[in-house]
N, C-alpha and C. Protein backbone atom coordinates (compact mmCIF):
# COMPACT_ATOMS: atom_id res chain seq x y z
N UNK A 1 17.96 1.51 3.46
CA UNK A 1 17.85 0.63 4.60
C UNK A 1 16.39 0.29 4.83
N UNK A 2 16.21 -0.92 4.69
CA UNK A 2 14.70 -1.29 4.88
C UNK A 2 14.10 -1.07 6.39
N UNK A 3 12.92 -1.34 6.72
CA UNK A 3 12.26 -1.13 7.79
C UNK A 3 12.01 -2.34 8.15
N UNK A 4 12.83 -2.42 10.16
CA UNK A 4 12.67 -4.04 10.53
C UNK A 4 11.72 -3.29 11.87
N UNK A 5 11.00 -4.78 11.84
CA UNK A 5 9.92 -4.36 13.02
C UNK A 5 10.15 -6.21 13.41
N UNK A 6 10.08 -5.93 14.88
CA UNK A 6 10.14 -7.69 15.34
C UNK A 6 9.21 -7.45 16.29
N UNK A 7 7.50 -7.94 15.82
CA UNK A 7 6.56 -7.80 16.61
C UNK A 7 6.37 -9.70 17.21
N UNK A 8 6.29 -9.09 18.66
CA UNK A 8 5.76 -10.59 19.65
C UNK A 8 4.70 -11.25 18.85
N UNK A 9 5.12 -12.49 19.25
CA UNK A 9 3.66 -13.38 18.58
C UNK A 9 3.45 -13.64 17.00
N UNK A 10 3.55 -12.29 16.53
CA UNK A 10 3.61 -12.13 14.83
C UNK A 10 4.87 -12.57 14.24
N UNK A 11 5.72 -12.19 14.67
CA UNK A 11 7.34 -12.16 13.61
C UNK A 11 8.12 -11.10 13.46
N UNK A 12 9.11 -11.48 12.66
CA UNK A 12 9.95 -10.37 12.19
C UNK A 12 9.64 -9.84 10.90
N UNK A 13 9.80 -8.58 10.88
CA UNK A 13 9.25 -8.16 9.14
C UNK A 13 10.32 -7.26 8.92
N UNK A 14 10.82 -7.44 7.79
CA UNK A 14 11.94 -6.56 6.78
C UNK A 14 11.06 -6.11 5.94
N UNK A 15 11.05 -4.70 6.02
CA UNK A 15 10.35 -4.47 5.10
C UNK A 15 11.02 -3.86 4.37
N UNK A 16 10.85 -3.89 2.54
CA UNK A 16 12.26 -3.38 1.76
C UNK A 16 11.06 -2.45 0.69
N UNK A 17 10.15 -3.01 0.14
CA UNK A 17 8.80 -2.18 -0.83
C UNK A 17 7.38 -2.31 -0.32
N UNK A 18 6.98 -0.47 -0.93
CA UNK A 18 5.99 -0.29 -0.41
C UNK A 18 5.49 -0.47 -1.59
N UNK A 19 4.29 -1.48 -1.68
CA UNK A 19 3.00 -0.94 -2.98
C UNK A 19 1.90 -0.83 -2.75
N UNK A 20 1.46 0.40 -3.22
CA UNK A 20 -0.04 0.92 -3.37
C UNK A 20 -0.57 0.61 -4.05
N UNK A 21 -2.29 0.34 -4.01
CA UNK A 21 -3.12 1.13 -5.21
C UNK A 21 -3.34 2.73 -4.88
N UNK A 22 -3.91 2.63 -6.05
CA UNK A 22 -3.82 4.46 -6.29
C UNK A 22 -5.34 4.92 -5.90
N UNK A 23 -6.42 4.74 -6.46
CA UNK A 23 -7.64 5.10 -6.34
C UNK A 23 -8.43 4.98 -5.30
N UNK A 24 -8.80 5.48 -4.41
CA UNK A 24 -9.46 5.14 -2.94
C UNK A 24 -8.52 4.55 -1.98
N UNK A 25 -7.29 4.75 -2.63
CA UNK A 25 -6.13 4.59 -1.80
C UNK A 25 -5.43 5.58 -1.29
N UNK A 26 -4.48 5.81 -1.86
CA UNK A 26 -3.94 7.39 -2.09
C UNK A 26 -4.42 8.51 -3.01
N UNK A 27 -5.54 8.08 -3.28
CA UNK A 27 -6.39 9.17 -3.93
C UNK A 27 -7.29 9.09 -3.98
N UNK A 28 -8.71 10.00 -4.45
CA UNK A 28 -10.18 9.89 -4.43
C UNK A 28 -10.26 10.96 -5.74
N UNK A 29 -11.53 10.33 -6.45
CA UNK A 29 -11.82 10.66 -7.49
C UNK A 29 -10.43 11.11 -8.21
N UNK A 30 -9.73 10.41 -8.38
CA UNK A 30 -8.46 10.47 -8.90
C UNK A 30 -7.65 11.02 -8.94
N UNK A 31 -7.43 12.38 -7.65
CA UNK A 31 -6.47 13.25 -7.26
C UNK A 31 -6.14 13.00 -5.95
N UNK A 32 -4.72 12.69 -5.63
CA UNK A 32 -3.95 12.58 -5.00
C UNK A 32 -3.94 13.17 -4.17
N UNK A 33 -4.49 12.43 -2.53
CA UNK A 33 -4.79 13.11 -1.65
C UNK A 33 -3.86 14.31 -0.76
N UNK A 34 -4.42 15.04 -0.30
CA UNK A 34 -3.34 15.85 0.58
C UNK A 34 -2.45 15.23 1.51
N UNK A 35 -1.19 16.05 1.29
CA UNK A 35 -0.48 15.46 2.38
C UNK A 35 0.33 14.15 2.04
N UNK A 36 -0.41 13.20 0.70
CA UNK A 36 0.61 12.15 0.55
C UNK A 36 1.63 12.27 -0.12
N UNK A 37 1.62 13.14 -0.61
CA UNK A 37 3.08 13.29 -1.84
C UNK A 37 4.14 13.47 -0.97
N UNK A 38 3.96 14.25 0.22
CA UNK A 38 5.04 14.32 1.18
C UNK A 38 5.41 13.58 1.84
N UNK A 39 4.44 12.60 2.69
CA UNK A 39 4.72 11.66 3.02
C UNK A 39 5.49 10.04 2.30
N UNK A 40 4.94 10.06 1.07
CA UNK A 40 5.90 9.29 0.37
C UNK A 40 7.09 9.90 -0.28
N UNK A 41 7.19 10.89 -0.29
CA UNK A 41 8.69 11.40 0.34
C UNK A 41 9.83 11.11 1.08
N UNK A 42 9.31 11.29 2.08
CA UNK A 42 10.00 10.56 3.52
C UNK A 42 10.28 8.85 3.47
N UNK A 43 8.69 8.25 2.98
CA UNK A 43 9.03 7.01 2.74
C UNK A 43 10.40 6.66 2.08
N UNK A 44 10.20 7.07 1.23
CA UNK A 44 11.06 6.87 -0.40
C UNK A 44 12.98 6.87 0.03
N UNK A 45 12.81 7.07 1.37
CA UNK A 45 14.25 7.13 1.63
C UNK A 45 14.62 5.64 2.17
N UNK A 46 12.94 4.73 2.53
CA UNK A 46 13.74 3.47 3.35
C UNK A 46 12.77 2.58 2.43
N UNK A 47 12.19 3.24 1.69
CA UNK A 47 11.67 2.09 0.99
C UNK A 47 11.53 2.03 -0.66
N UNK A 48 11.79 1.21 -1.58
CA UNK A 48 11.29 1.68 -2.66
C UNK A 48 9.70 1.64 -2.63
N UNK A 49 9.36 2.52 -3.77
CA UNK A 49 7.93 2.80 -3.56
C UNK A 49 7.03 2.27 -5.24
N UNK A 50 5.86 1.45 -4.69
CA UNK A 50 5.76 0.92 -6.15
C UNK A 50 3.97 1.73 -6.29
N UNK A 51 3.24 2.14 -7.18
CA UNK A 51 2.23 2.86 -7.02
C UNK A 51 1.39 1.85 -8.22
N UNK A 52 0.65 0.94 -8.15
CA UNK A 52 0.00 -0.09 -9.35
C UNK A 52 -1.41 0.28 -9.69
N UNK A 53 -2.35 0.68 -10.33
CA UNK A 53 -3.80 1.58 -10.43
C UNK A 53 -3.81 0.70 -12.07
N UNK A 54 -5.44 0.95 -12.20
CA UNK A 54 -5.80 0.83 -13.05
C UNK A 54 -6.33 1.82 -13.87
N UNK A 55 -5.80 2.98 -12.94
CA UNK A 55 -5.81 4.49 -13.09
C UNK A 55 -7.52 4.98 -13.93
N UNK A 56 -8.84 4.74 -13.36
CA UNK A 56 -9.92 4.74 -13.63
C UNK A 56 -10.15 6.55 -13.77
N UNK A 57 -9.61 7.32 -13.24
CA UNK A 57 -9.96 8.74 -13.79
C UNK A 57 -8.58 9.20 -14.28
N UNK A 58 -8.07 8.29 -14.87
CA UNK A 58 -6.62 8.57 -15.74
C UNK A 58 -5.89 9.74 -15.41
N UNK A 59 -5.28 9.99 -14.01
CA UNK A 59 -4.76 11.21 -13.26
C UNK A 59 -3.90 10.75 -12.92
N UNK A 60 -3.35 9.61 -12.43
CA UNK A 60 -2.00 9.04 -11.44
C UNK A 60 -0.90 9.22 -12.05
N UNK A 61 -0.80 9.25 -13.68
CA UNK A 61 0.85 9.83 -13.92
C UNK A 61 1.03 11.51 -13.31
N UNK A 62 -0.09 12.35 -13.99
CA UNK A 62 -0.26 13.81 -13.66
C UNK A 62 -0.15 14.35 -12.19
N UNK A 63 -0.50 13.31 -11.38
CA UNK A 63 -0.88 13.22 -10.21
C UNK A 63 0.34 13.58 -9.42
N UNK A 64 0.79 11.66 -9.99
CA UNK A 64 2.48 11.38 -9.05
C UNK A 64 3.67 11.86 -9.67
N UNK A 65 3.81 12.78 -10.52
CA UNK A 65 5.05 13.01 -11.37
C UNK A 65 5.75 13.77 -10.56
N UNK A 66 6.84 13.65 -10.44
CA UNK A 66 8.00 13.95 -9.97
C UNK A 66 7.93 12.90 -8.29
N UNK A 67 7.21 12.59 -8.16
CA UNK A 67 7.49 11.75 -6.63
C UNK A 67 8.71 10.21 -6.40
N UNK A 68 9.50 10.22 -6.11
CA UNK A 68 10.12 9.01 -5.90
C UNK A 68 9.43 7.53 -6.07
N UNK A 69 8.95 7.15 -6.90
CA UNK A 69 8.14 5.82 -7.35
C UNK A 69 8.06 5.33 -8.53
N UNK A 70 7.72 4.50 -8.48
CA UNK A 70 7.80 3.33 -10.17
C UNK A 70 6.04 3.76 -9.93
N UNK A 71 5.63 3.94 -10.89
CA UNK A 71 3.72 3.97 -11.62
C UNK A 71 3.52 2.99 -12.37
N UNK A 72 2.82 2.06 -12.34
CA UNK A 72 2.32 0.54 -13.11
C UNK A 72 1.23 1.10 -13.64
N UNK A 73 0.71 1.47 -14.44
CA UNK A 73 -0.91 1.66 -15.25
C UNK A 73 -1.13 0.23 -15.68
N UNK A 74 -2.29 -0.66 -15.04
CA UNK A 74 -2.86 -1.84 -15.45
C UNK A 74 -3.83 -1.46 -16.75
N UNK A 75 -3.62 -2.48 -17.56
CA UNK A 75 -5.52 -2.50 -18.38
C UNK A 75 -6.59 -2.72 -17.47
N UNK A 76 -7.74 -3.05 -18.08
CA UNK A 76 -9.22 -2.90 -17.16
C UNK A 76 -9.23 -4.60 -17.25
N UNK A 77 -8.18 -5.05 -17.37
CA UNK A 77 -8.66 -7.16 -17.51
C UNK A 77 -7.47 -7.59 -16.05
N UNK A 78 -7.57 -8.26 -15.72
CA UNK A 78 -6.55 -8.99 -14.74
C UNK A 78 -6.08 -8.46 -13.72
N UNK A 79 -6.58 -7.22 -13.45
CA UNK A 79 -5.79 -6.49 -12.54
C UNK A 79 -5.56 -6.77 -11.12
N UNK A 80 -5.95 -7.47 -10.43
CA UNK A 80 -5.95 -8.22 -9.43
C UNK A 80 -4.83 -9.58 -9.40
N UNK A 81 -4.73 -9.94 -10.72
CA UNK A 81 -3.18 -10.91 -10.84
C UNK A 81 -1.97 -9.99 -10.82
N UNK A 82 -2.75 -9.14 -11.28
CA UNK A 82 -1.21 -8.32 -12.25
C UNK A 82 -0.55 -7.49 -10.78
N UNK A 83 -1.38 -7.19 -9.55
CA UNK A 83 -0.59 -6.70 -8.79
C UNK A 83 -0.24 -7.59 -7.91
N UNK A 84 -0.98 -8.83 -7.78
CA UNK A 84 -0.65 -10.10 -7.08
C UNK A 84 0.96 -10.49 -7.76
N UNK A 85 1.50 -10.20 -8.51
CA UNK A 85 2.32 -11.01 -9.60
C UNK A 85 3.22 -9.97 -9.48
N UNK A 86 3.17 -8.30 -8.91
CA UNK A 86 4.13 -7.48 -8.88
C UNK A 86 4.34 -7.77 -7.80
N UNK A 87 4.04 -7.96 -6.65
CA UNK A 87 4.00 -8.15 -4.93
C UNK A 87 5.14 -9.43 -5.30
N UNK A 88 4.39 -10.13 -5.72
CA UNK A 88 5.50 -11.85 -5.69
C UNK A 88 6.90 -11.48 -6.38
N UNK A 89 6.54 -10.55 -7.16
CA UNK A 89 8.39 -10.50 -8.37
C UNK A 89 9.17 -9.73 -7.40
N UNK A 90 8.94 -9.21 -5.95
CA UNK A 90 9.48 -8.06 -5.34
C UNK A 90 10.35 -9.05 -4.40
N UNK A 91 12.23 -8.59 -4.32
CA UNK A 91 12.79 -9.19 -3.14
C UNK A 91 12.85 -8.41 -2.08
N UNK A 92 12.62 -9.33 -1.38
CA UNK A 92 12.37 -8.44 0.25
C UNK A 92 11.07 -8.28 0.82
N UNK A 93 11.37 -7.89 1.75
CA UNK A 93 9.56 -7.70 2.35
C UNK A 93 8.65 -6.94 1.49
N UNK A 94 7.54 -7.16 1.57
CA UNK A 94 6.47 -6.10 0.74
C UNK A 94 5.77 -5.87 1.94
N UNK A 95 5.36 -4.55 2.13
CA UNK A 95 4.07 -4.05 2.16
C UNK A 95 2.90 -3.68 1.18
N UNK A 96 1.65 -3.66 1.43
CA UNK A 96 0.88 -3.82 0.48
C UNK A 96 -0.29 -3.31 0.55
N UNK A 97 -0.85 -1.95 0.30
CA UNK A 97 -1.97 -1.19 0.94
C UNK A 97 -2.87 -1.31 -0.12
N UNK A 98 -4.15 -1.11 0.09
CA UNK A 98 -5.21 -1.06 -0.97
C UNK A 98 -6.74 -1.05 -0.03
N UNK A 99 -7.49 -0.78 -0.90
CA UNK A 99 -9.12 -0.78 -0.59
C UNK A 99 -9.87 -1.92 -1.37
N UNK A 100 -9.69 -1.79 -2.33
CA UNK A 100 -10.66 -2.64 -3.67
C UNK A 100 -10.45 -4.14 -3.88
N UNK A 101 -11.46 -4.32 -4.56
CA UNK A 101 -11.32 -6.07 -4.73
C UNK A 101 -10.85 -5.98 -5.84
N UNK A 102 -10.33 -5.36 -6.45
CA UNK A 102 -8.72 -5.83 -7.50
C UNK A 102 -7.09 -5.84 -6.83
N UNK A 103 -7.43 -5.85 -5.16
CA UNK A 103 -6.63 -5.80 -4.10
C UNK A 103 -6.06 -6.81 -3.74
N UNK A 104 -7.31 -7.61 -3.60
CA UNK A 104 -7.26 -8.88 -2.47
C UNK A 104 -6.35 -9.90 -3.05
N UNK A 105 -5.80 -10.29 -4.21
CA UNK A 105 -4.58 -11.33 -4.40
C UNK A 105 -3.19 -10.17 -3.86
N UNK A 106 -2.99 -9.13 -4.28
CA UNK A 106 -1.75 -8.33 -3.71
C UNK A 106 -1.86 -8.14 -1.96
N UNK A 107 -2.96 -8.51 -1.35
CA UNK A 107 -2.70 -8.34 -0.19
C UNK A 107 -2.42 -9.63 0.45
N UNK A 108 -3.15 -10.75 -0.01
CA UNK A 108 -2.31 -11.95 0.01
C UNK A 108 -0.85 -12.41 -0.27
N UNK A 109 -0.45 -11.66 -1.05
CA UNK A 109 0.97 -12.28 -1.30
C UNK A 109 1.76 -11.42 -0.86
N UNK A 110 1.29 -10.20 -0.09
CA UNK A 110 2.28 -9.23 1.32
C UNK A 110 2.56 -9.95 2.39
N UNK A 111 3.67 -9.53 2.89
CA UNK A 111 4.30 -9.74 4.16
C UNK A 111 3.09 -8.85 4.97
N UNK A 112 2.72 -7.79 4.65
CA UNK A 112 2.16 -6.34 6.11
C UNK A 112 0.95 -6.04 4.82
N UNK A 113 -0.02 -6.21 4.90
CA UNK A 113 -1.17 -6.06 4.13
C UNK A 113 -2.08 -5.01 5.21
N UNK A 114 -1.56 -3.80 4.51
CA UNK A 114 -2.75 -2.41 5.30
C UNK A 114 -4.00 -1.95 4.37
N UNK A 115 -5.02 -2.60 4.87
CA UNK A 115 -6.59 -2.02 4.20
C UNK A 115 -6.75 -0.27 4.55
N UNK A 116 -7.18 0.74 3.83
CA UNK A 116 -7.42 1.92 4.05
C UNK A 116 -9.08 2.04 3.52
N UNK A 117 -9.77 2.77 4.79
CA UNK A 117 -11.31 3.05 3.95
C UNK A 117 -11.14 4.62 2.89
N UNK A 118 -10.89 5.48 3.29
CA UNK A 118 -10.64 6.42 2.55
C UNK A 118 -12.10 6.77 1.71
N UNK A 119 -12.37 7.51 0.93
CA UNK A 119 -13.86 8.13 0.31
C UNK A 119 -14.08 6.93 -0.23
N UNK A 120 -13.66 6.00 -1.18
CA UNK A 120 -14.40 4.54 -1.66
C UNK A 120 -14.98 4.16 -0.83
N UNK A 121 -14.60 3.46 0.35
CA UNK A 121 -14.83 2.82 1.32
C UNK A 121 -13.74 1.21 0.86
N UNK A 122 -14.52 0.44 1.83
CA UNK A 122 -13.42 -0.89 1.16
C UNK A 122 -14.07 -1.94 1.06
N UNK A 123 -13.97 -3.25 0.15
CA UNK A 123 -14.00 -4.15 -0.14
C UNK A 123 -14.23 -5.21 1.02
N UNK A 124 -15.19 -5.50 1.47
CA UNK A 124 -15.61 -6.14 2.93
C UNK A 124 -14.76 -7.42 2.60
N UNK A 125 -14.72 -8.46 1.66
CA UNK A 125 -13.98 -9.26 1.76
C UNK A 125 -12.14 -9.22 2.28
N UNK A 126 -11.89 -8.16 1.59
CA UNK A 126 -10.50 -8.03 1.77
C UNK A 126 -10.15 -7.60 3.30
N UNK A 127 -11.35 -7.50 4.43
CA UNK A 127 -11.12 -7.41 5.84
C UNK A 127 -10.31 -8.84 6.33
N UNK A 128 -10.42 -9.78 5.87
CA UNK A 128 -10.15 -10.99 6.09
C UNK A 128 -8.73 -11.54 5.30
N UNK A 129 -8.53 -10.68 4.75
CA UNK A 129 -6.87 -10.82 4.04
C UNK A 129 -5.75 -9.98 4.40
N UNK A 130 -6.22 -8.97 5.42
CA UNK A 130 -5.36 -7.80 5.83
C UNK A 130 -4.99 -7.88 7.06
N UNK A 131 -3.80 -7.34 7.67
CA UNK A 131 -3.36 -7.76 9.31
C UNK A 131 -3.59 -6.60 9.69
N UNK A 132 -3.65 -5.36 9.17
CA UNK A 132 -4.52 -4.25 9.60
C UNK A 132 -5.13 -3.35 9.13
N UNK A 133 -6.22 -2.45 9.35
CA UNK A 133 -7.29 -1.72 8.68
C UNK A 133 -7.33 -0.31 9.27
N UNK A 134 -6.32 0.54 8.30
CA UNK A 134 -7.34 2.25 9.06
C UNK A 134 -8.19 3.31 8.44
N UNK A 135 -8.27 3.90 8.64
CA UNK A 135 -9.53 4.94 8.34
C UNK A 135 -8.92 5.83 6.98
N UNK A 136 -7.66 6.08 7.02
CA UNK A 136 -7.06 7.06 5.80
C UNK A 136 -5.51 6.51 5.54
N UNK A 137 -5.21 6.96 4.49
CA UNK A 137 -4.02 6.67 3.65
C UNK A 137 -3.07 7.28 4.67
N UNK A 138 -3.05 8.39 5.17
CA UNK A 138 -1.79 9.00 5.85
C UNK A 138 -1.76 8.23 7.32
N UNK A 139 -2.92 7.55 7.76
CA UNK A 139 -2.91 6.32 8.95
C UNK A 139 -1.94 5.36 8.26
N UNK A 140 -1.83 4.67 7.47
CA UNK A 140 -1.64 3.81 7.01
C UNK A 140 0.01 4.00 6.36
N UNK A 141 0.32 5.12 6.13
CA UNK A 141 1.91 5.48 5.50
C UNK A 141 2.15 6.19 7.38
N UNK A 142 1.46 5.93 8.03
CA UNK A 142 2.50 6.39 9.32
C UNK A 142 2.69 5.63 10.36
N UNK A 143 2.20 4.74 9.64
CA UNK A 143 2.32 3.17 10.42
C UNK A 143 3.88 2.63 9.72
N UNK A 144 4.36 3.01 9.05
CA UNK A 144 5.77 2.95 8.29
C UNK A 144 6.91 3.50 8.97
N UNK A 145 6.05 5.49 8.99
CA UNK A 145 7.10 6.21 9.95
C UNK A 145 7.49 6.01 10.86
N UNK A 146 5.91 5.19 11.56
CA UNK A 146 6.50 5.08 12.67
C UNK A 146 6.23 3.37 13.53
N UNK A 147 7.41 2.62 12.61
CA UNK A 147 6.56 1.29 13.00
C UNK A 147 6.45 0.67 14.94
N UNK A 148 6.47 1.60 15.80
CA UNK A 148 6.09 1.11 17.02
C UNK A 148 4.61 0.91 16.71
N UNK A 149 3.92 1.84 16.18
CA UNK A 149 2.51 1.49 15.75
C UNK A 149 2.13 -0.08 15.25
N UNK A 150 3.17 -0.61 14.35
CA UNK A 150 2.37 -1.41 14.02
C UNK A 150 2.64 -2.61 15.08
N UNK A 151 4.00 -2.75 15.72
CA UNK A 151 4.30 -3.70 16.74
C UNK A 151 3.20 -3.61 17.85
N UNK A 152 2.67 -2.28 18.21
CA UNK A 152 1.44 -2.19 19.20
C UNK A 152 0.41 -2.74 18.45
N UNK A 153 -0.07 -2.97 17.37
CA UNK A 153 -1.20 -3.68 17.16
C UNK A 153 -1.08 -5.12 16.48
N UNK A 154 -0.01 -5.67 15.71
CA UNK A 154 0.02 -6.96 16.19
C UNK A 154 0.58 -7.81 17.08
N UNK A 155 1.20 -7.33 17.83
CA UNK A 155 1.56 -7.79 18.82
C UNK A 155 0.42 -8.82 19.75
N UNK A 156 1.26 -10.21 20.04
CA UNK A 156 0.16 -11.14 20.97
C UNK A 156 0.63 -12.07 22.24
C-alpha cells in the first residue's frame, strides 16, 4: 500500500517508490549508516525500495545485502541520466533522496525530492530542485514514517 499524503497548497502525493543514492546519502565513506538498514525495513513494507550509487568505495552490495531493495551499480559516465531515467521508468509516485550533483536530474523527475547533508555535505545547486532539505538520512526516511511531517512543511 503506497503512502498518500494530501498536503494544502502542494497536492496530493501517492507515493509507491523510494530511490536513493547511496554515498553521502545513506552512507559515508561507503558504509551504511547506522540505523538505516532498519529503517528501510519498515519502509520496505509500503514502499518498494530502489538504492542507485555509483558505488565510489565499492561497499553498497556488501553493505545492503539482505535488505528489501533492488541495488543499481552505475558506471563512472552518465550517472545523473541513468538515475534520472530510473525515476521516469517508475509507475507511481517516486520519492527521490540524494546529496550530489549526479542527483539533480533524479530529483527533478520526483514527485517528493528530499536533499540530505549527511558527512558529504550537498550539492548547493540541487537546493533549488528539492521540496525539502534535512540534516541526515534517518530525517529524511522519517519523513516517510511519518508523513504528517512532510504535510507540516509543505503545506501553504
Amino acid at each position: 500500500m503506497p503512502i498518500e499524503i494530501d498536503v494544502p497548497g502542494f497536492g496530493s502525493l501517492k507515493i509507491s517508490h523510494l530511490v536513493c543514492d547511496y554515498n553521502g546519502t545513506l552512507a559515508c565513506d561507503g558504509r551504511l549508516l547506522q540505523g538505516v538498514g532498519e529503517v528501510l525495513e519498515k519502509l520496505s513494507r509500503f514502499l518498494t525500495i530502489h538504492v542507485v550509487t555509483a558505488d565510489t568505495f565499492g561497499r553498497a552490495s556488501k553493505e545492503l545485502e539482505g535488505l528489501p531493495l533492488r541495488l543499481t551499480i552505475l558506471g563512472n559516465r552518465h550517472e545523473r541520466e541513468a538515475k534520472a531515467r530510473l525515476v521516469s521508468s517508475l509507475e507511481g509516485g517516486v520519492v527521490a533522496i540524494g546529496n550530489g550533483a549526479n542527483d539533480l536530474s533524479m530529483m527533478e523527475a520526483a514527485d517528493l525530492a528530499i536533499a540530505v547533508i549527511e558527512c558529504e555535505g550537498l550539492y548547493a545547486p540541487l537546493l533549488s530542485k528539492c521540496h525539502i532539505v534535512v540534516r541526515r538520512a534517518l530525517d529524511a526516511l522519517g519523513l516517510l514514517l511519518e508523513p504528517a511531517r512532510i504535510k507540516a512543511t509543505l503545506r501553504f
